[in-house]
Each structure stands twice: as C-alpha cells, then as structure tokens.
N, C-alpha and C. Protein backbone atom coordinates (compact mmCIF):
# COMPACT_ATOMS: atom_id res chain seq x y z
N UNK A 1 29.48 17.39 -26.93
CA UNK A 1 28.63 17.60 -25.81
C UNK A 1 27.28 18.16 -26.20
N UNK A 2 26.54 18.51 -25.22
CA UNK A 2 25.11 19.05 -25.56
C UNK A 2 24.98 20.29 -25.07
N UNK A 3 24.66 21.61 -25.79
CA UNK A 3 24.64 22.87 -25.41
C UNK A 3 24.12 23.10 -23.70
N UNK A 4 24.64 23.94 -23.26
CA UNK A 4 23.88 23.90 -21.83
C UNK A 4 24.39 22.85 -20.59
N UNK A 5 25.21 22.44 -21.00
CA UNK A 5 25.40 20.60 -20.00
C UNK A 5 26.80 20.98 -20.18
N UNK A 6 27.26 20.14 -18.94
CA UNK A 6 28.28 20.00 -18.74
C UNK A 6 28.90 18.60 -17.95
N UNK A 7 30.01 17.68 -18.86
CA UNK A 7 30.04 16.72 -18.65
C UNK A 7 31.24 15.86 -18.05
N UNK A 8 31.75 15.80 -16.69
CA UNK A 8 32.73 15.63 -16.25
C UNK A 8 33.07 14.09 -16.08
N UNK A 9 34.63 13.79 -16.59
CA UNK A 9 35.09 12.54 -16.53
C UNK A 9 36.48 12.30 -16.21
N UNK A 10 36.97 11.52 -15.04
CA UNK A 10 38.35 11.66 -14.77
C UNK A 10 38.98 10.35 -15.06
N UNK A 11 40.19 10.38 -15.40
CA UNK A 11 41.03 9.36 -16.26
C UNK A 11 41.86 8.91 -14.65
N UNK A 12 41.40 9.40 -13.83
CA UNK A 12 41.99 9.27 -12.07
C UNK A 12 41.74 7.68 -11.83
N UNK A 13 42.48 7.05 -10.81
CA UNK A 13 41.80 6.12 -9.62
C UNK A 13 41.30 6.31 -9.15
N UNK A 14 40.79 5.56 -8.57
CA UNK A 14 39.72 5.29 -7.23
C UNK A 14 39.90 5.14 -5.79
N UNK A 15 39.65 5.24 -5.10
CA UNK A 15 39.79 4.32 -3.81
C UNK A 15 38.64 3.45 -3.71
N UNK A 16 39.15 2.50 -2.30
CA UNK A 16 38.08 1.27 -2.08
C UNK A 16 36.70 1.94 -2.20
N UNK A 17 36.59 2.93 -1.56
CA UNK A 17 34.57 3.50 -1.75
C UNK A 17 34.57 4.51 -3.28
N UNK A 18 35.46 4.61 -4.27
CA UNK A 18 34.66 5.11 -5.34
C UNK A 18 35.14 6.48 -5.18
N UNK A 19 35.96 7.23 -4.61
CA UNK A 19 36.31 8.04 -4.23
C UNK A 19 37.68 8.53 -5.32
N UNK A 20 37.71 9.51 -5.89
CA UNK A 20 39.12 9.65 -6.84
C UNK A 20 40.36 9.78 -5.77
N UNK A 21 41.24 9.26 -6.29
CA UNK A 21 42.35 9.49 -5.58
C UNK A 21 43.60 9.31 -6.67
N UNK A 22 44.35 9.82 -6.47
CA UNK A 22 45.60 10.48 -7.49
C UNK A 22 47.26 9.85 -6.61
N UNK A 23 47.23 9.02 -5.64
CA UNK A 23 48.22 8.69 -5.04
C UNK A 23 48.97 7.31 -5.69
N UNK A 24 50.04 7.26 -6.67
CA UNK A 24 50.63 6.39 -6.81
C UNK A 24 50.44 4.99 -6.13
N UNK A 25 50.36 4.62 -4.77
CA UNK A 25 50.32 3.80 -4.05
C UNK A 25 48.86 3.10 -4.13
N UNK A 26 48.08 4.17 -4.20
CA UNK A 26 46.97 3.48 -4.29
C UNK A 26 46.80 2.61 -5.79
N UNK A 27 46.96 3.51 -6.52
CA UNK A 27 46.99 3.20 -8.48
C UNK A 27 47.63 1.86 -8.82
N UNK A 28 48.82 1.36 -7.63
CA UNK A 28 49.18 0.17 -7.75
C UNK A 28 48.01 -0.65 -7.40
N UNK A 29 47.85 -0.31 -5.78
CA UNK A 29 46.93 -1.69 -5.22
C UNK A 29 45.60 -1.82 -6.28
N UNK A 30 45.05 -0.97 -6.68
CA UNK A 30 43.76 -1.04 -7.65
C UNK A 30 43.98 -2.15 -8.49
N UNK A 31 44.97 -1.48 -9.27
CA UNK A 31 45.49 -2.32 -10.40
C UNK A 31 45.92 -3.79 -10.23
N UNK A 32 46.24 -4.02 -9.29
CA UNK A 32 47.19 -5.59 -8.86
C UNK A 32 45.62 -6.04 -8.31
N UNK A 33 44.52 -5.32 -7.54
CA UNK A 33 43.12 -5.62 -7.42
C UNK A 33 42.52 -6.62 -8.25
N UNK A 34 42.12 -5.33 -9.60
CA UNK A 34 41.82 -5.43 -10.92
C UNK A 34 42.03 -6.81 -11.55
N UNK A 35 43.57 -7.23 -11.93
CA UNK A 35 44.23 -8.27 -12.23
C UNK A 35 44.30 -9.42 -11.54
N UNK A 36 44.03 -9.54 -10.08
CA UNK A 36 43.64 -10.74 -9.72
C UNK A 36 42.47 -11.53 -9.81
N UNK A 37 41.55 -10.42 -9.89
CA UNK A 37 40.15 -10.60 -10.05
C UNK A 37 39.99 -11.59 -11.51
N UNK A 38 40.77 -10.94 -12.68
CA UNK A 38 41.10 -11.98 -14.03
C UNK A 38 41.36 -13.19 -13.46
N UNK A 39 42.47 -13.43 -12.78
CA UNK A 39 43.42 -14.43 -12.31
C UNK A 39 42.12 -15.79 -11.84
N UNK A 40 41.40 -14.70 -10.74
CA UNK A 40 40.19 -15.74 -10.25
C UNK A 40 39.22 -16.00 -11.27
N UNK A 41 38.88 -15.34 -11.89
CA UNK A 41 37.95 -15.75 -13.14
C UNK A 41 38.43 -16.89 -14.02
N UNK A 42 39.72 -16.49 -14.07
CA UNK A 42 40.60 -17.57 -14.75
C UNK A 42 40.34 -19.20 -14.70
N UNK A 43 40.58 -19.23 -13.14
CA UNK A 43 40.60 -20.80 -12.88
C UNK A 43 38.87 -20.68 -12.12
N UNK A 44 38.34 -19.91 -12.46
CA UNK A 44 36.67 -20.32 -12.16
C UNK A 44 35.78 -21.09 -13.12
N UNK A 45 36.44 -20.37 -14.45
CA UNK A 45 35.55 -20.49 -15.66
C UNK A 45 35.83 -22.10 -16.12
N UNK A 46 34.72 -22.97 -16.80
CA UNK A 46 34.76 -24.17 -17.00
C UNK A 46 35.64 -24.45 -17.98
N UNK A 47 36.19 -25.37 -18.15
CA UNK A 47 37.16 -26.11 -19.57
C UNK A 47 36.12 -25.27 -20.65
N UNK A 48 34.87 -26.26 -20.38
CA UNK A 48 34.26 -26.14 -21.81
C UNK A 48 33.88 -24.61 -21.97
N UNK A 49 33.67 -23.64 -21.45
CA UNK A 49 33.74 -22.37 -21.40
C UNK A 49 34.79 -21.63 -22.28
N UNK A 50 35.73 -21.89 -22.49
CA UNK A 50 37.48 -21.62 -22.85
C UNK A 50 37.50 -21.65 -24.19
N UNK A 51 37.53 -23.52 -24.49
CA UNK A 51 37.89 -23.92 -25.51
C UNK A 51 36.84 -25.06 -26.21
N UNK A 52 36.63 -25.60 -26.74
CA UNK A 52 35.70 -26.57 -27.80
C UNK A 52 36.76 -27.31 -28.48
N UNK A 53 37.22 -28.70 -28.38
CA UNK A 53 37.76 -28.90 -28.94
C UNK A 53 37.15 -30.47 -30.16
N UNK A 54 37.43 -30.64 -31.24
CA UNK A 54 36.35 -30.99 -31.93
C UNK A 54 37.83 -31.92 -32.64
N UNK A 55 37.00 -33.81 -33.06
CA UNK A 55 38.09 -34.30 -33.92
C UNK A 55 37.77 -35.35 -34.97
N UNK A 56 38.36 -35.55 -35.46
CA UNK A 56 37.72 -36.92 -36.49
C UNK A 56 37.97 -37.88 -36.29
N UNK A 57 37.44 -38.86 -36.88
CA UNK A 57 37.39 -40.23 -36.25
C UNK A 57 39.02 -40.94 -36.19
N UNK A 58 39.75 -40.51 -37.32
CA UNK A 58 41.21 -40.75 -37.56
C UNK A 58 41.75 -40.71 -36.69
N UNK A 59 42.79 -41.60 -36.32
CA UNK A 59 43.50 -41.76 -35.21
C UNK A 59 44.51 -40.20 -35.12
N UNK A 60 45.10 -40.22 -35.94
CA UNK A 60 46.25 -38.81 -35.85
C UNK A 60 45.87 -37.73 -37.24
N UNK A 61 45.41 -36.67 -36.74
CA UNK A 61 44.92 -35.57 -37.20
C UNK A 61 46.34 -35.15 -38.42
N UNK A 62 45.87 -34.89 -39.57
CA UNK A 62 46.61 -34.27 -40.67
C UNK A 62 46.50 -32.80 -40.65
N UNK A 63 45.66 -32.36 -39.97
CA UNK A 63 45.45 -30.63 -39.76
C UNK A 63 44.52 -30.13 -38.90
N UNK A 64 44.89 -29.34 -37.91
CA UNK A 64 44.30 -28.75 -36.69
C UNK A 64 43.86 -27.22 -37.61
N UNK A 65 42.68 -26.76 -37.24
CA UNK A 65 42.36 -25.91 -37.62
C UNK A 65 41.70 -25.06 -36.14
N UNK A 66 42.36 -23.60 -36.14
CA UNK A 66 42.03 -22.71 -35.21
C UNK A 66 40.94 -21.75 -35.65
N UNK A 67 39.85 -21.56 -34.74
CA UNK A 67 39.18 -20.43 -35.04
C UNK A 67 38.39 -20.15 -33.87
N UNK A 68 37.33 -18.94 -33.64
CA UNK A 68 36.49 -19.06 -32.98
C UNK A 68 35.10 -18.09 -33.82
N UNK A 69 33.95 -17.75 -33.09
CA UNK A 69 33.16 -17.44 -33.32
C UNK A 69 32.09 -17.63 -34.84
N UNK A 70 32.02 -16.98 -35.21
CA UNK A 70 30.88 -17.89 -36.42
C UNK A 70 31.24 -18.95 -37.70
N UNK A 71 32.29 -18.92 -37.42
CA UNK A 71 33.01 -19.93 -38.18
C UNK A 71 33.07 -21.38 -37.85
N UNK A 72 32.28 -21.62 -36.92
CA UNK A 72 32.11 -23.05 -36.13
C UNK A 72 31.30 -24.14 -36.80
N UNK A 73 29.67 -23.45 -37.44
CA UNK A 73 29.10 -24.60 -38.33
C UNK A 73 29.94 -24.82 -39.57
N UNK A 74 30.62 -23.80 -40.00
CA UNK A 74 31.11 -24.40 -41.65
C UNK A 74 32.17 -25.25 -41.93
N UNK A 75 32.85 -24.60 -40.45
CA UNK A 75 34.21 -25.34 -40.00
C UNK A 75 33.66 -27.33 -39.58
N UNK A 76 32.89 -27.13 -38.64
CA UNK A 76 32.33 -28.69 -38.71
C UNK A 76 32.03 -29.48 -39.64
N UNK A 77 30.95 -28.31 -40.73
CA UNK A 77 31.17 -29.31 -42.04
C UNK A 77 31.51 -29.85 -42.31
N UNK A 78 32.75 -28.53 -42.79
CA UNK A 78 33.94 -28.81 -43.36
C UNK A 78 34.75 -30.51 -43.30
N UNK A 79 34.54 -30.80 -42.03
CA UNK A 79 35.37 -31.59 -41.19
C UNK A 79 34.74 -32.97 -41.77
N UNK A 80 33.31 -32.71 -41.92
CA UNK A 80 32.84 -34.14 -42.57
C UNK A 80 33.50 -34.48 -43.75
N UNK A 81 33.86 -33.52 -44.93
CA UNK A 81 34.01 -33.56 -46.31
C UNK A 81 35.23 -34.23 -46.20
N UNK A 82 36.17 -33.29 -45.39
CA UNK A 82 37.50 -33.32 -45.50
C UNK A 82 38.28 -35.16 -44.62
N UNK A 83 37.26 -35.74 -43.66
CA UNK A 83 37.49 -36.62 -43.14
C UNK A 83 36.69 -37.55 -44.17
N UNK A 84 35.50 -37.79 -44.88
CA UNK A 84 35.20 -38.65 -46.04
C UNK A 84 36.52 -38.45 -46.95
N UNK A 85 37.19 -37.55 -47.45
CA UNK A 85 38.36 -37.91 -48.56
C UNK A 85 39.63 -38.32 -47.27
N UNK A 86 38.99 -39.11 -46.40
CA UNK A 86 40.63 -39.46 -45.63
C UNK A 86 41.29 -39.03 -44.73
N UNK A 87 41.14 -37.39 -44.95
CA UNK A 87 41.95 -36.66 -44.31
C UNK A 87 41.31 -36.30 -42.50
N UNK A 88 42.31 -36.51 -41.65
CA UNK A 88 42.30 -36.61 -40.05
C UNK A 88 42.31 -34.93 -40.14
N UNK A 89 40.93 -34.68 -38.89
CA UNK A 89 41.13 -33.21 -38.79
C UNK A 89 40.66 -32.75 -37.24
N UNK A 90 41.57 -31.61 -36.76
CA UNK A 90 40.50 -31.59 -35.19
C UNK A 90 40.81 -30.01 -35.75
N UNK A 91 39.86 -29.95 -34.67
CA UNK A 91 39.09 -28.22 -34.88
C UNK A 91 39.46 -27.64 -33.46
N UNK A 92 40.08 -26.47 -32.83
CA UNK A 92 40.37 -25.91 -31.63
C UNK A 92 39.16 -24.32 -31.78
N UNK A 93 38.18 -24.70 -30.88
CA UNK A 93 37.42 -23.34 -31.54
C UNK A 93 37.51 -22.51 -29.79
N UNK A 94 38.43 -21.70 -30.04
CA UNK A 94 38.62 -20.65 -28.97
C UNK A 94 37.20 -19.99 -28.84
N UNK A 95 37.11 -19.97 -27.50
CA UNK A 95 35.93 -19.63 -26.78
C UNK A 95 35.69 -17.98 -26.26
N UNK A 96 37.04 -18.02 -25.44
CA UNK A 96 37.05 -16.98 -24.21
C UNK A 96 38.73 -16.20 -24.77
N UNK A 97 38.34 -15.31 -24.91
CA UNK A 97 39.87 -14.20 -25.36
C UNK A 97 40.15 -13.44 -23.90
N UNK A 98 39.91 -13.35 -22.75
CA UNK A 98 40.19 -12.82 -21.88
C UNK A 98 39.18 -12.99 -20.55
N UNK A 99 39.75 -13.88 -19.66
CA UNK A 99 41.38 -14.06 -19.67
C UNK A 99 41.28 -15.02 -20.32
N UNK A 100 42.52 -15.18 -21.31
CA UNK A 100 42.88 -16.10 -22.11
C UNK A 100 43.21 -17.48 -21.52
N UNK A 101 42.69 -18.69 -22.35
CA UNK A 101 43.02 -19.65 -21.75
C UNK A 101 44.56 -20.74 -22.28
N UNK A 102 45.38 -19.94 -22.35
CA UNK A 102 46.93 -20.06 -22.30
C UNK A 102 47.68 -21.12 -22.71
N UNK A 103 47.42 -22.28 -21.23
CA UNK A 103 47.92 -23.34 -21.33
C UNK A 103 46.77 -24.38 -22.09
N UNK A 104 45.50 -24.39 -22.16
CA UNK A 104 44.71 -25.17 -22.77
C UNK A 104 45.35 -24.88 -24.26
N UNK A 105 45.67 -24.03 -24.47
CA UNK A 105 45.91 -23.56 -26.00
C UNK A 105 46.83 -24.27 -26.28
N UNK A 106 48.06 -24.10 -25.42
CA UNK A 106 48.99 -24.71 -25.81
C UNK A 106 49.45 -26.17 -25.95
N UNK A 107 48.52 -27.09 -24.97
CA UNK A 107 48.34 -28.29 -25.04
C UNK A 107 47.98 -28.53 -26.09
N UNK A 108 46.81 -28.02 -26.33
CA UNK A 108 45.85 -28.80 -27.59
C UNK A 108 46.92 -28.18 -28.99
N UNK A 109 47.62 -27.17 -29.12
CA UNK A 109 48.34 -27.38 -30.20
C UNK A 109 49.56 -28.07 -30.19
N UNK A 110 50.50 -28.41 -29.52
CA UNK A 110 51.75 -28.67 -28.90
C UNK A 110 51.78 -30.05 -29.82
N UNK A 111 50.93 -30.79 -30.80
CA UNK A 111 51.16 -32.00 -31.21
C UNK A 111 51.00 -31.80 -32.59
N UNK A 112 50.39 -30.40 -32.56
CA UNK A 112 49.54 -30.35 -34.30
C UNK A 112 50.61 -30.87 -35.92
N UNK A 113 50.22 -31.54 -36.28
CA UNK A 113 50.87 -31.78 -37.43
C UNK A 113 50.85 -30.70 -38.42
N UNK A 114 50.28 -29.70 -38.62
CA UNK A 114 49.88 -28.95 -39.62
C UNK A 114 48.72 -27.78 -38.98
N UNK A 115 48.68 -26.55 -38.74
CA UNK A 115 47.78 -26.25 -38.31
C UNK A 115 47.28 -24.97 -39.62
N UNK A 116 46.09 -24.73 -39.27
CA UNK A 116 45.26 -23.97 -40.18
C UNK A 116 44.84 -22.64 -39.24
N UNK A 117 44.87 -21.52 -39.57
CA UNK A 117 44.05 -20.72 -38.39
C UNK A 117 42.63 -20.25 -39.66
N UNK A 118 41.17 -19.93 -39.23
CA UNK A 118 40.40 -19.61 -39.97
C UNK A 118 39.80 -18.78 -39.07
N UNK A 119 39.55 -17.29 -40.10
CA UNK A 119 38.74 -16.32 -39.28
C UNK A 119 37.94 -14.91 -40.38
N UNK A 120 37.38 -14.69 -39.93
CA UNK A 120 36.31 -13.81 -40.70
C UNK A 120 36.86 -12.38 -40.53
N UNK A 121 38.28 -12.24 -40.58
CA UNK A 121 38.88 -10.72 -40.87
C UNK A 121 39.79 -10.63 -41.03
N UNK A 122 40.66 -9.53 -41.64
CA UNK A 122 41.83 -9.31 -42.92
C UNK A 122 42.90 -10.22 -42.06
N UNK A 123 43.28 -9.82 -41.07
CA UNK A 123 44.64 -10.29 -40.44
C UNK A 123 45.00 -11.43 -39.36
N UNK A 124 43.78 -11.94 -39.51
CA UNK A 124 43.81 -13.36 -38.17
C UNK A 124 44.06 -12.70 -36.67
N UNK A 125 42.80 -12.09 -36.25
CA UNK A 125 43.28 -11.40 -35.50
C UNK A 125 43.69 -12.56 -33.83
N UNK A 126 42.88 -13.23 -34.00
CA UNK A 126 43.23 -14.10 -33.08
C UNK A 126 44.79 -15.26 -33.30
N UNK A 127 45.27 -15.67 -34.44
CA UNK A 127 46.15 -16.13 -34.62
C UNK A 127 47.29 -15.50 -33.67
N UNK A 128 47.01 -13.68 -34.22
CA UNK A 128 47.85 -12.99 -33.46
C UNK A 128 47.63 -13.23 -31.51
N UNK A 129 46.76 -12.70 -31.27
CA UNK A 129 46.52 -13.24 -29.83
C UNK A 129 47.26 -14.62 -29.41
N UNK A 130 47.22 -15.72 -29.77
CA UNK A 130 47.38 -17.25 -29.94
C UNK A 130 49.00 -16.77 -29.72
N UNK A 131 50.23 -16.38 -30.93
CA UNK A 131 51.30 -15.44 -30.90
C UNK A 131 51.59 -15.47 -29.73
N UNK A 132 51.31 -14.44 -29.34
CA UNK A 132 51.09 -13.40 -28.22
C UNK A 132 51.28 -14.57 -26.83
N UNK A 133 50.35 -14.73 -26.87
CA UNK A 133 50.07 -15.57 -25.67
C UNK A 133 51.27 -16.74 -25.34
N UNK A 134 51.00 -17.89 -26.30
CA UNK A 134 51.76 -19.08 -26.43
C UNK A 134 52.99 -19.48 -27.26
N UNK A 135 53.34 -18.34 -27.68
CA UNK A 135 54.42 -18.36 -28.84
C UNK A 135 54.56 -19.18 -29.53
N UNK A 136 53.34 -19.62 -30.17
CA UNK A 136 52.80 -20.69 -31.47
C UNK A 136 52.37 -20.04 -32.41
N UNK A 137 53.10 -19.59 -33.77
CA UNK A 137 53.21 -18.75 -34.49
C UNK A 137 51.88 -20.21 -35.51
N UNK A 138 50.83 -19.60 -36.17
CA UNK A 138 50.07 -19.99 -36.99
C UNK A 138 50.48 -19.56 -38.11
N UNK A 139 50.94 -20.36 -39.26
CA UNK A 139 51.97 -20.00 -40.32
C UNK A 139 50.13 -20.13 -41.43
N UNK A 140 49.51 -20.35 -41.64
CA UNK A 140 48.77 -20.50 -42.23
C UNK A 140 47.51 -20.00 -42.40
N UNK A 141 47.09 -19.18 -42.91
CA UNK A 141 45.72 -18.66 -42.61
C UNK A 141 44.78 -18.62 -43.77
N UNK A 142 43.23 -19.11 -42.88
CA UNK A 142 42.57 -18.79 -43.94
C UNK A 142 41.63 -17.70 -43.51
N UNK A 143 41.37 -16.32 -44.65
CA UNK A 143 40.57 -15.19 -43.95
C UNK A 143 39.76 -15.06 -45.35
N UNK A 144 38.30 -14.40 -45.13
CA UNK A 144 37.17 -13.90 -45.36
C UNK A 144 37.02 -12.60 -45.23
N UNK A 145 37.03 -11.53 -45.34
CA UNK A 145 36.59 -9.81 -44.78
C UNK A 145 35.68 -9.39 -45.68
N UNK A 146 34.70 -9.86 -46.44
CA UNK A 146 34.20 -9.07 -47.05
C UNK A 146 32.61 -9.20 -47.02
N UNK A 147 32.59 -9.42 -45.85
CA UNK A 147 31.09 -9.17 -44.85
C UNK A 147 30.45 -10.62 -45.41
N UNK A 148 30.96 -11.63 -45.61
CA UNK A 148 30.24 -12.58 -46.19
C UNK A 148 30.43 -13.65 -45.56
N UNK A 149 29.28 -14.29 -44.41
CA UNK A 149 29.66 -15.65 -44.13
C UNK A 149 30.67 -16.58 -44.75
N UNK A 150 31.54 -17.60 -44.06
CA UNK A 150 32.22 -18.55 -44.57
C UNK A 150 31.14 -19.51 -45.01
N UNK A 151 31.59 -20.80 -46.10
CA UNK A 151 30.81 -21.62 -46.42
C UNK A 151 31.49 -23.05 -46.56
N UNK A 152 30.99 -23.99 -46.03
CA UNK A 152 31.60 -25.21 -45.58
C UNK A 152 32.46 -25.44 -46.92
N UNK A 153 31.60 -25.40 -48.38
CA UNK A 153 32.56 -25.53 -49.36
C UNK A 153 34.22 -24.42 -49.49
N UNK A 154 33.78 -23.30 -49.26
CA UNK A 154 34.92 -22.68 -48.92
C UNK A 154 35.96 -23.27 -47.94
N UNK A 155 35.76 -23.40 -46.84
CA UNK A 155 36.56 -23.89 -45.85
C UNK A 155 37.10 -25.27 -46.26
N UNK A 156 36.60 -26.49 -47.10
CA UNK A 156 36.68 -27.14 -47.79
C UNK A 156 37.69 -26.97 -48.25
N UNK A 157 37.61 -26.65 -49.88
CA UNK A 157 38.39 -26.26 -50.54
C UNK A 157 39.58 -25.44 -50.07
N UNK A 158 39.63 -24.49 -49.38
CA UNK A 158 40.91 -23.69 -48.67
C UNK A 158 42.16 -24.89 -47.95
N UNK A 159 41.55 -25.79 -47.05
CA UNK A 159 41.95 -26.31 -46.42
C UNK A 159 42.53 -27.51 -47.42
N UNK A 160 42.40 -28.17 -48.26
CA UNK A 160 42.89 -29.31 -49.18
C UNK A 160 43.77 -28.07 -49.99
N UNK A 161 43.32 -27.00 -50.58
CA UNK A 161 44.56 -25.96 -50.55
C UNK A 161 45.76 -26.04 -50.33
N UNK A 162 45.52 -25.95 -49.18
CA UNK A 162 46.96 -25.65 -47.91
C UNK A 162 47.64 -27.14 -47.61
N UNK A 163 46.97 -28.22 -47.97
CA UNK A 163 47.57 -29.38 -47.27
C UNK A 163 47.87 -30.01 -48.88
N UNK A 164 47.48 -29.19 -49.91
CA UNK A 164 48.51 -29.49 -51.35
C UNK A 164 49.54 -29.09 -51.46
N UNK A 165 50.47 -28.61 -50.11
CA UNK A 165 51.97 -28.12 -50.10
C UNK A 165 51.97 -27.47 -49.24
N UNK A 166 52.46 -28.71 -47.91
CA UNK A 166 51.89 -28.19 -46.22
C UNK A 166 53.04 -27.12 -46.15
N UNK A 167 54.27 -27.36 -46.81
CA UNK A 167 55.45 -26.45 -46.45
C UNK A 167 55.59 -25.14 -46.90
N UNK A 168 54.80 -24.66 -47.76
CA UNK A 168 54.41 -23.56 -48.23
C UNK A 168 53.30 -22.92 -47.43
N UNK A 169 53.93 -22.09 -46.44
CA UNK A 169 52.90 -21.12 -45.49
C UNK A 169 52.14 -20.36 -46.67
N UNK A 170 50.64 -20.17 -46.13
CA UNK A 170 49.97 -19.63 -47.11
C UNK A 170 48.81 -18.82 -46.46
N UNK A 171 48.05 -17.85 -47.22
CA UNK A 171 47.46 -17.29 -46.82
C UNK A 171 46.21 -17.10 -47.68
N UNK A 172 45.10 -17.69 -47.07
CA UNK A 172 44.25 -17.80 -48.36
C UNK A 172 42.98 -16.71 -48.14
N UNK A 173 42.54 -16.28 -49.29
CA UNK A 173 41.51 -14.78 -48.71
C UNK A 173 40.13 -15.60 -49.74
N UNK A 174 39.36 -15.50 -49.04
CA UNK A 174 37.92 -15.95 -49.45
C UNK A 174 37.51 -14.40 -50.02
N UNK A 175 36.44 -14.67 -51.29
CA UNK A 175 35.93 -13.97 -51.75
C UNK A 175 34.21 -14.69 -51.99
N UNK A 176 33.97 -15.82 -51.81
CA UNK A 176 32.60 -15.95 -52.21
C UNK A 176 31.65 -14.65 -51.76
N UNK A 177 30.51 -14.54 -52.56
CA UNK A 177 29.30 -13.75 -52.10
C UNK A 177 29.93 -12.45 -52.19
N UNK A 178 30.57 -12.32 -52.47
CA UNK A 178 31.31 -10.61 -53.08
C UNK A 178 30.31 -10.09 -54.22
C-alpha cells in the first residue's frame, strides 16, 4: 500500500445495482448471470472468430497441426515445404480460448490422421485446454520456450520428425536462436 491511504477491497457479491451483498442466494443468481452471458457470447461470436482452419491442396491430410497465436506465419510456411515433399497438411489455428469453441474443435479434429500440437511454451498449454475441453488427448508436441520466435525451417523439420515414426508420441523442444 501507500503510507497514509487506505485501500479497501471485498472478495463479496454484488447485487443487481453494485451493491455488496453476502446472501448465498444471491451469489448463485450472479454467477448463473455471469455464465450465461459466456453462453451468449458463445453462439454470437463468428466461425471465423473461433477457429482458422487452413489445408493443402492434398486430398487427405497426413498431419493436422494445432496451434494458435504467433505461430501462424511459420506454421503456413511450413505447410508450403512440407506439401512440396508430398506430404497433406491442415493447420487448426485456435483463435478464441474462452469461451471455448468446443464442438468446432472437435469436428475439425475428429478425422485427423496424425495430429501435431505447436506452441511457444514448455508444456502445450493449449493442447492441455483442447484435453480439457474435448477429450482429444494431443500425443505430440512441438514446443519452443526460450523467448525465440518459431521458424518455418524449424516447424519444418520438427514436423517430418514426428511423421518419421507417427507411432512414437514425441515431444520435440526447439532451441534455435538460443
């Protein structure tokens, strides 16, 4: 705090005008409030808002690769290299983590031949979310943590990696630019 000041904050509910209130009954309705309000956001927000879903010209994809946020240009690259040597690839680039978009998720993986998750920190944190959500366990990961952009050759290479012995779950840790 700051000498002289004094700074009050209550971990209480509310009522409808902003008012604290401490009554069980109310703490429900807030809350069930709160959560519908997601619910409507839910089915407000556009497809393309959600999810991005990205594929190669190949008729049936050899590896779906999950990710979202800055991993999107290298991952596209990627997709050129990896579709010039042959290989069928679609890209699921999660958009919106809350409210999660659930069943889009689960569609677009529900066919994957092979999936890849790629993300720029130690533990796939979204794989886990993905888990969580759709009970589509991502056996494969590729992660980066060491403050260093991904690079299409990386993602590249990781990914022909993993599809040199699809049955061997693997976990691959980028180090470029270290």
């Amino acid at each position: 705090g700051m000498p002289g000041y004094r700074f009050w904050n209550t971990g209480d509910e509310h009522d409808e005008t902003g008012h604290i209130e401490e009554d069980p009954d109310n703490r429900v309705k807030m809350m069930t409030k709160r959560m519908t309000k997601l619910d409507t956001a839910a089915k407000g927000i556009p497809a393309g808002e959600k999810v991005n879903f990205f594929r190669s010209s190949k008729e049936q994809a050899d590896v779906t690769l999950v990710s979202w946020g800055s991993t999107k240009g290298p991952i596209l690259d990627a997709m050129k290299l990896l579709e010039r040597d042959g290989i069928g690839v679609e890209f699921l680039q999660i958009r919106l983590v809350s409210p999660f978009p659930t069943e889009t998720v689960k569609q677009k993986l529900a066919d994957a031949k092979l999936m890849v998750d790629i993300e720029q920190n130690y533990s796939g944190q979204m794989a886990a979310v993905i888990a969580e959500k759709t009970m589509i366990d991502i056996k494969n990961k590729i992660v980066k943590f060491n403050g260093r952009p991904m690079s299409q050759d990386e993602i590249y290479q990781s990914v022909k990696q993993v599809l040199s012995n699809p049955a061997q779950n693997r976990r691959v840790i980028l180090t470029h630019g270290a």
